[in-house]
Protein backbone atom coordinates (compact mmCIF):
# COMPACT_ATOMS: atom_id res chain seq x y z
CA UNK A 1 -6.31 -7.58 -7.45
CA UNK A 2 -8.93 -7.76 -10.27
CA UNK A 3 -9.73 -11.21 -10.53
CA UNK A 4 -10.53 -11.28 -6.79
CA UNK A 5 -13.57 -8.92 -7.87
CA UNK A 6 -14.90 -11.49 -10.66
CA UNK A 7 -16.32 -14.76 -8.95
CA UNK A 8 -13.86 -17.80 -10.46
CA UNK A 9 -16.20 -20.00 -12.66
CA UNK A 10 -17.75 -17.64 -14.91
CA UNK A 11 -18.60 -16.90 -18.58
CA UNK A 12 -19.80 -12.97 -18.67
CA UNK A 13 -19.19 -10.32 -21.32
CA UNK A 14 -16.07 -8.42 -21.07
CA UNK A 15 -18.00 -4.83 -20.28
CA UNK A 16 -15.72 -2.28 -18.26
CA UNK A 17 -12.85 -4.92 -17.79
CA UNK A 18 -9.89 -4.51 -20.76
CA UNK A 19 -8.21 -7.38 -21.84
CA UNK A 20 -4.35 -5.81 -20.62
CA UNK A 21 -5.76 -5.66 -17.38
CA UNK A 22 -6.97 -9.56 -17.70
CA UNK A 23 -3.31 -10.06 -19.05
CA UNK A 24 -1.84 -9.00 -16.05
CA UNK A 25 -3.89 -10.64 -13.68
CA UNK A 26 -3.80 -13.38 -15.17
CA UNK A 27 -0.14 -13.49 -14.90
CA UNK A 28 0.36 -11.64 -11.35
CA UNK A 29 -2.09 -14.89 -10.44
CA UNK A 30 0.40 -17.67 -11.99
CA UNK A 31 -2.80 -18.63 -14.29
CA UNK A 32 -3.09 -19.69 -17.91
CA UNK A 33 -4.26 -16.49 -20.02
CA UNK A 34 -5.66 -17.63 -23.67
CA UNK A 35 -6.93 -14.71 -26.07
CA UNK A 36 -8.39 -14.93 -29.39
CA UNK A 37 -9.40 -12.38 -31.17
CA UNK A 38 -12.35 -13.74 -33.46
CA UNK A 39 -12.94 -10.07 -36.02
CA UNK A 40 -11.67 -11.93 -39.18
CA UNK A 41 -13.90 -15.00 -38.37
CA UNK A 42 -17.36 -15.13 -40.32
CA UNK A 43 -18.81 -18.74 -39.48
CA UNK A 44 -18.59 -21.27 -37.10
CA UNK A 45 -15.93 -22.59 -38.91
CA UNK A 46 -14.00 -19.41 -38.83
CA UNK A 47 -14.47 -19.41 -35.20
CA UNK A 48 -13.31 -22.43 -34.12
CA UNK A 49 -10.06 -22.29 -36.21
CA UNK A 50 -9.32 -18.99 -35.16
CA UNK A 51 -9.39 -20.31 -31.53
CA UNK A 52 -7.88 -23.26 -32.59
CA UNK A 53 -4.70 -21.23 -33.66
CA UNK A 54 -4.86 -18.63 -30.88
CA UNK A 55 -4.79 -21.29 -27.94
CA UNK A 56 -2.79 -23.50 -29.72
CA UNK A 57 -4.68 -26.67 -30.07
CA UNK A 58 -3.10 -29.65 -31.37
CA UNK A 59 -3.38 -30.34 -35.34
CA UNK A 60 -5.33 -33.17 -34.85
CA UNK A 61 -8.30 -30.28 -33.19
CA UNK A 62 -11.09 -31.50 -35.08
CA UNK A 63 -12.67 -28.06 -35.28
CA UNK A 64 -16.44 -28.85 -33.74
CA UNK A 65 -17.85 -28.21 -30.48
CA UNK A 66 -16.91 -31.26 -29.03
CA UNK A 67 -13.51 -30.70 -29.58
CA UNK A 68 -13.47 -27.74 -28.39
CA UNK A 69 -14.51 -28.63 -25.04
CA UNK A 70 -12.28 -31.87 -25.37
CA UNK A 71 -9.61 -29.35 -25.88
CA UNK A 72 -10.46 -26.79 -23.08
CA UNK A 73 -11.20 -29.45 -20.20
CA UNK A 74 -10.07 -33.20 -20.66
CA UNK A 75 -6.80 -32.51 -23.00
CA UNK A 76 -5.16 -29.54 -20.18
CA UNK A 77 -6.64 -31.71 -17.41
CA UNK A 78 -4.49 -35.04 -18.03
CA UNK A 79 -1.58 -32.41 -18.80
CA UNK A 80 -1.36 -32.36 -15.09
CA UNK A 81 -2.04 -29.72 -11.75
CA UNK A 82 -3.81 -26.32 -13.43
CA UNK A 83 -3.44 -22.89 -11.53
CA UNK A 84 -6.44 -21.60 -13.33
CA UNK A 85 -7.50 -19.57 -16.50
CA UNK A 86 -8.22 -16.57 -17.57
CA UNK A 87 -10.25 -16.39 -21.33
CA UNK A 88 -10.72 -13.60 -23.66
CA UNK A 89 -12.84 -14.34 -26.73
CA UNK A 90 -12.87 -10.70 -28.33
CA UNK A 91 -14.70 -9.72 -31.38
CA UNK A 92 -16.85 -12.76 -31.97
CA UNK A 93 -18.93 -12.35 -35.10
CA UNK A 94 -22.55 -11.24 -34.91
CA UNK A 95 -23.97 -12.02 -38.38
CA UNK A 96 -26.23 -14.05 -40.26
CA UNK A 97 -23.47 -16.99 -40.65
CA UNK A 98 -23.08 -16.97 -36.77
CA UNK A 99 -26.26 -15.66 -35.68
CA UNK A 100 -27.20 -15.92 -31.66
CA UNK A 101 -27.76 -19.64 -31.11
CA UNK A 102 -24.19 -20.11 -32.55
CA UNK A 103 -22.76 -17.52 -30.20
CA UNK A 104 -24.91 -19.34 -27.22
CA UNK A 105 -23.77 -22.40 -28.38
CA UNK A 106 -19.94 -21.42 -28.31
CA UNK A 107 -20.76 -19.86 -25.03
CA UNK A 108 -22.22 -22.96 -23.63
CA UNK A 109 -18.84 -24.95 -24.28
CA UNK A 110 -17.13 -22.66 -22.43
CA UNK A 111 -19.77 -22.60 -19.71
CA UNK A 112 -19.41 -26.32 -19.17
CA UNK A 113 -15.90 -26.20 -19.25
CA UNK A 114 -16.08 -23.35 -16.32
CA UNK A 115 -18.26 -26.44 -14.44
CA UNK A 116 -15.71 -28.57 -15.57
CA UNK A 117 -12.79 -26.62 -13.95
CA UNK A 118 -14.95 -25.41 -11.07
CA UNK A 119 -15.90 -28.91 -10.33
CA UNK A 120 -11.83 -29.74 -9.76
CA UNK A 121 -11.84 -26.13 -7.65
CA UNK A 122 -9.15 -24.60 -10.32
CA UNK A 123 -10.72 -21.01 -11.41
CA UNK A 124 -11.70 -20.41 -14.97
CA UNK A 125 -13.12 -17.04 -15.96
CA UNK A 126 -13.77 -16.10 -19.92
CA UNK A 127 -14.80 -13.16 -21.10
CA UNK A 128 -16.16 -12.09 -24.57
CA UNK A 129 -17.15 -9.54 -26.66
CA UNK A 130 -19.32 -9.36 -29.86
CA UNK A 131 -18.31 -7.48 -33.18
C-alpha cells in the first residue's frame, strides 16, 4: 500500500507520487483526504481562501495562519477519534505576492499540525506542489 512507503507525520513535496494515487490510499486506509488546488490563488489571501473552500472550513475561518492551524488541529481534534489524513496542496503560487517565506510559512502550519497529529499518534501526511 502506498502510504506504508511514506513515514506518517510528514510535509514533503509531492515528486513521483500523483494525487489519484493519494486519493485512493487515502480512502483504502479509512483516512480523511483534503485537496486544494491553489493555481488561481495569487497572495496569501488567495491561498488561504482557496483552502478555506476546498477543506471546507467553517464561515467564521478567519483566513490567517492561525486559523489555519486552529482549523487543521484543535477544530477536527474536539470533533472526536481521527483515522488520519492525507493532504494535497497542488499548485501553490510561486510569485512575487507569495514569494518563499510565504510558502515556508504555509508549510510550517502544516508542519506543526503534522506534530500536532503525530503527537496524538493519528498519521498526517501533506504533500505539495509549486506552480
Amino acid at each position: 500500500m502506498l502510504l506504508q512507503t511514506v513515514r506518517p507525520n510528514i510535509v514533503q513535496a509531492i515528486r513521483a507520487y500523483r494525487v489519484d494515487d493519494l486519493m485512493r490510499a487515502a480512502q483504502e486506509s479509512g483516512q480523511h483526504f483534503l485537496y486544494a488546488n491553489l493555481t488561481e490563488a495569487q497572495s496569501k489571501q488567495d491561498v488561504l481562501e482557496g483552502i478555506a473552500s476546498a477543506f471546507l472550513f467553517p464561515s467564521h475561518f478567519g483566513k490567517n495562519l492561525d486559523a489555519l492551524y486552529d482549523c487543521m488541529t484543535d477544530l477536527v481534534h474536539k470533533s472526536g477519534q481521527q483515522p488520519g489524513f492525507v493532504v494535497v496542496l497542488e499548485q501553490i503560487p510561486d510569485n512575487t505576492r507569495f514569494d518563499r517565506e510565504s510558502r515556508e510559512q504555509l508549510l510550517d502550519v502544516f508542519r506543526d499540525a503534522a506534530d500536532f497529529w503525530g503527537d496524538r499518534k493519528i498519521p498526517f501526511r501533506c504533500f505539495y506542489s509549486f506552480q
